[in-house]
N, C-alpha and C. Protein backbone atom coordinates (compact mmCIF):
# COMPACT_ATOMS: atom_id res chain seq x y z
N UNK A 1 0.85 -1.16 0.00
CA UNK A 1 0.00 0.00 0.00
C UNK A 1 0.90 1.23 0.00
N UNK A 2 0.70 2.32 -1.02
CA UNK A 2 1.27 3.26 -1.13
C UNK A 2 0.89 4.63 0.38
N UNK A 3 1.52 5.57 0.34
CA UNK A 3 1.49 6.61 1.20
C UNK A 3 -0.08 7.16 0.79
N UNK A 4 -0.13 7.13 -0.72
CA UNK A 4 -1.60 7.92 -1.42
C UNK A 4 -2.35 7.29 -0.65
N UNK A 5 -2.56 5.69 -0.79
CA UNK A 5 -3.51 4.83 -0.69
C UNK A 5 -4.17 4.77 0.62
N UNK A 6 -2.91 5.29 2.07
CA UNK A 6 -3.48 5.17 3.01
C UNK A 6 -4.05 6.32 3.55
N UNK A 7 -3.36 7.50 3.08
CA UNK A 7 -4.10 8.53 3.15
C UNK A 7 -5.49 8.58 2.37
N UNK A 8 -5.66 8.28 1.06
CA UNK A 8 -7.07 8.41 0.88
C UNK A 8 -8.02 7.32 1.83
N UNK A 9 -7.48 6.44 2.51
CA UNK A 9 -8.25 5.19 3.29
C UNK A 9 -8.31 6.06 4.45
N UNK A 10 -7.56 6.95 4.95
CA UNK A 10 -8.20 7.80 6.27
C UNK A 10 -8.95 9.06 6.63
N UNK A 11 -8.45 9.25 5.10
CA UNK A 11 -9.42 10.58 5.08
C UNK A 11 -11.04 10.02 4.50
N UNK A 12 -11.51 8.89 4.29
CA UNK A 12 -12.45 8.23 3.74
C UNK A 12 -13.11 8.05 4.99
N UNK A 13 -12.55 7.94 6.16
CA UNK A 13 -13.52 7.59 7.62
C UNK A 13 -13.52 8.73 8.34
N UNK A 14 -15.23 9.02 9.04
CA UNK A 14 -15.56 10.35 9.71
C UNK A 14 -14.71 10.38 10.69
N UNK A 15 -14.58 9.35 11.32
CA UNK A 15 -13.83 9.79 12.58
C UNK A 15 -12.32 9.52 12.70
N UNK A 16 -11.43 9.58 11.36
CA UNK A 16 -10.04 9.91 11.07
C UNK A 16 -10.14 10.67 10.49
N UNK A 17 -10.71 11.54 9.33
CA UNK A 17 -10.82 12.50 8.84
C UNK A 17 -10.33 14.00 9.50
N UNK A 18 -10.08 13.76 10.74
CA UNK A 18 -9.65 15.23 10.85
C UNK A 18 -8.46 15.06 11.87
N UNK A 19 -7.33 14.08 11.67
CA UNK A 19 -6.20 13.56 11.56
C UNK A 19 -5.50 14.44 11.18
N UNK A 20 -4.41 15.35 11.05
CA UNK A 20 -3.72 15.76 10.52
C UNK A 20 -2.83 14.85 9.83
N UNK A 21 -2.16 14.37 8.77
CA UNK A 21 -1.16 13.89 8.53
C UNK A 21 -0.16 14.64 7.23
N UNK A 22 0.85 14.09 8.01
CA UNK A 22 2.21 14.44 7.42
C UNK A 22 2.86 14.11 6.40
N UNK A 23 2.82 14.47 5.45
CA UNK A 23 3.57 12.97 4.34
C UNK A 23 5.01 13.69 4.67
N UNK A 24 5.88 12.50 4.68
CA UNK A 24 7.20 12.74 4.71
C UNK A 24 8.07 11.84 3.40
N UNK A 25 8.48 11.86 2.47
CA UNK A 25 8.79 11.72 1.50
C UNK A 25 10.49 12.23 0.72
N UNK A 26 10.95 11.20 -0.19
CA UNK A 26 11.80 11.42 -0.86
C UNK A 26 11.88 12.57 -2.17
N UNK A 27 10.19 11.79 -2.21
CA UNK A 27 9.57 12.72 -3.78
C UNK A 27 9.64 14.12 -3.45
N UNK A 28 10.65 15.30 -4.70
CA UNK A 28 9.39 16.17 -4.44
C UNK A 28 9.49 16.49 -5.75
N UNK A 29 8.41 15.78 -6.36
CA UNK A 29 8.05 15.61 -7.85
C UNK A 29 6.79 16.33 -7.17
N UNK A 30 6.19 17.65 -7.99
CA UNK A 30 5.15 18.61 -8.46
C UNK A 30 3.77 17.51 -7.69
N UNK A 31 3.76 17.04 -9.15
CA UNK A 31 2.82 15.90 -9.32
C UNK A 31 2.39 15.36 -7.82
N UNK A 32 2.95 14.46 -7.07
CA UNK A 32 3.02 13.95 -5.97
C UNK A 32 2.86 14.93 -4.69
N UNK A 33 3.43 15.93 -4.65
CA UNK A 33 3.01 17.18 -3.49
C UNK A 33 1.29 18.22 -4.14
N UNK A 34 1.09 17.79 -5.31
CA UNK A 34 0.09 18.15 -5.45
C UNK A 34 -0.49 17.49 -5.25
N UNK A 35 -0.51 16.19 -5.25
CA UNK A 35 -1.76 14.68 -5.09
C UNK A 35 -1.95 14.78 -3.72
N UNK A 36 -0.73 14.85 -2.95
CA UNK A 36 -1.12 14.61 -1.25
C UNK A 36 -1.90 16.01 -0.85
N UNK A 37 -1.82 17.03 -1.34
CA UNK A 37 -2.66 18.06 -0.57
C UNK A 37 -4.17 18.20 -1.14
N UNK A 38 -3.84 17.20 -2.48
CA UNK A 38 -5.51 17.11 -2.77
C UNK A 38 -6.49 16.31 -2.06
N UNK A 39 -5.45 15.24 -1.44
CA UNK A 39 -6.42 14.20 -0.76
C UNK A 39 -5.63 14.56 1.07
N UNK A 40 -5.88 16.16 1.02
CA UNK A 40 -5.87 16.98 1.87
C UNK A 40 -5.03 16.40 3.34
N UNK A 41 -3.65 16.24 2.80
CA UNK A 41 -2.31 16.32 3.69
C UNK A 41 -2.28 17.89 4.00
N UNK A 42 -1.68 17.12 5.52
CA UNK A 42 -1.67 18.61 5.99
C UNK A 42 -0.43 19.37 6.02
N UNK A 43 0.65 18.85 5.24
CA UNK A 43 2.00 19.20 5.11
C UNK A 43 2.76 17.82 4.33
N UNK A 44 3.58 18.72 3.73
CA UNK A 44 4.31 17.34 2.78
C UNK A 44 5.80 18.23 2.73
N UNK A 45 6.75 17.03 3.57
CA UNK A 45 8.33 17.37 3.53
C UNK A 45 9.20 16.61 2.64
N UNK A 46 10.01 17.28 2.03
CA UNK A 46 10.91 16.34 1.31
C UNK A 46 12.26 16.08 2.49
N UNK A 47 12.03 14.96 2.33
CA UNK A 47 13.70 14.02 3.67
C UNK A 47 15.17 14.67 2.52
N UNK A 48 15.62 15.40 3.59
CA UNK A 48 17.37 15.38 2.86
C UNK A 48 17.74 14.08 2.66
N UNK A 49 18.86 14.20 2.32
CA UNK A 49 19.45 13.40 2.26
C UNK A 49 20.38 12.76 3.08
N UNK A 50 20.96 14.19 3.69
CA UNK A 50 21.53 14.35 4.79
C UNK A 50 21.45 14.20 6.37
N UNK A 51 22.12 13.69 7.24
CA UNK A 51 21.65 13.06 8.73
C UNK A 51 20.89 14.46 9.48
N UNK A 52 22.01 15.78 9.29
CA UNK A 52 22.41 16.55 9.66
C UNK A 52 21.17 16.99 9.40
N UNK A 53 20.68 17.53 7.98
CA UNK A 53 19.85 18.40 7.70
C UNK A 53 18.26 17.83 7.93
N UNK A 54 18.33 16.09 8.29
CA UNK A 54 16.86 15.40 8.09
C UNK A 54 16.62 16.09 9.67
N UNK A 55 17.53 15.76 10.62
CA UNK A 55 17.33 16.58 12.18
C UNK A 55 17.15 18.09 11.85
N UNK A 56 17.10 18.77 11.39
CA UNK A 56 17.01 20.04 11.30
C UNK A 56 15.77 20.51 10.78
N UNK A 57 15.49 19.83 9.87
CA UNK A 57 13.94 19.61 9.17
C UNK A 57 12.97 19.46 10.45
N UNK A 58 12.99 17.88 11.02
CA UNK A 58 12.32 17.78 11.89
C UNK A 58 12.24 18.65 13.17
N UNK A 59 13.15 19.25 13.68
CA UNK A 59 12.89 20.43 14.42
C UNK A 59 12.10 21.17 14.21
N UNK A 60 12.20 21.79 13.09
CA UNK A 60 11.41 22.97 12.40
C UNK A 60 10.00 22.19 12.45
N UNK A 61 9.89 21.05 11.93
CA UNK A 61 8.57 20.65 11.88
C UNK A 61 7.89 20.47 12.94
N UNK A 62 8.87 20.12 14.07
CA UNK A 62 8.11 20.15 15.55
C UNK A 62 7.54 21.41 16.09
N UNK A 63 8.75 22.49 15.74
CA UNK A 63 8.03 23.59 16.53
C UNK A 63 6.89 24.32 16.00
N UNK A 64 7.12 23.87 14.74
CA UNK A 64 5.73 24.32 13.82
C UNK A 64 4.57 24.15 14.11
N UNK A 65 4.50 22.67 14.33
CA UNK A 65 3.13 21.95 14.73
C UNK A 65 2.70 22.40 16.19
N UNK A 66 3.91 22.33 17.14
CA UNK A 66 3.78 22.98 18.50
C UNK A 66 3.11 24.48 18.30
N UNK A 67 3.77 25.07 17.95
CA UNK A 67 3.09 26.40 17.75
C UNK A 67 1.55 26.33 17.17
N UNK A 68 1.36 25.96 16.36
CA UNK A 68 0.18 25.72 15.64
C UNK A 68 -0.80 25.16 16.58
N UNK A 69 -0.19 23.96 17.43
CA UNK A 69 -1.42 23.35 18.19
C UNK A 69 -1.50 24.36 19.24
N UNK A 70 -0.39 25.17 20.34
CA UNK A 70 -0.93 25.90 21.22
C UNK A 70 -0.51 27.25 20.77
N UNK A 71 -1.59 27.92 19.83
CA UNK A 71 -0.83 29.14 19.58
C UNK A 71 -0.32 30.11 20.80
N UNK A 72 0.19 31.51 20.75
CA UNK A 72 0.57 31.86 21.76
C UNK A 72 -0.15 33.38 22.25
């Protein structure tokens, strides 16, 4: 089962539907960051490549979401 596949399988049930999810991904082919926000991802990251920079990403993504869930 692809990343698409399970996202459209959760956004398909009322009571996962308002799930946030993350796609985290190699891709960042157009195509594919447009598909996941159609079947309404709530963020789509492309993974470095790098050890260094994948921790740095995810920071940012933490405090993001932190902020977001308790604004200030």
């Amino acid at each position: 089962m692809s990343g698409f596949e399970f996202l459209r399988i959760i956004k398909s049930h009322d009571q996962l539907r308002s799930i946030p999810v993350v796609i985290l991904s190699t891709s960042n082919y157009d195509l594919d960051v447009q598909q996941a926000y159609a079947l309404s991802a709530a963020s789509y990251i492309v993974k470095p490549i790098e050890y260094s920079a994948f921790v740095s990403i995810i920071k940012i993504f933490v405090a993001y979401w932190t902020i977001n869930e308790h604004p200030v």
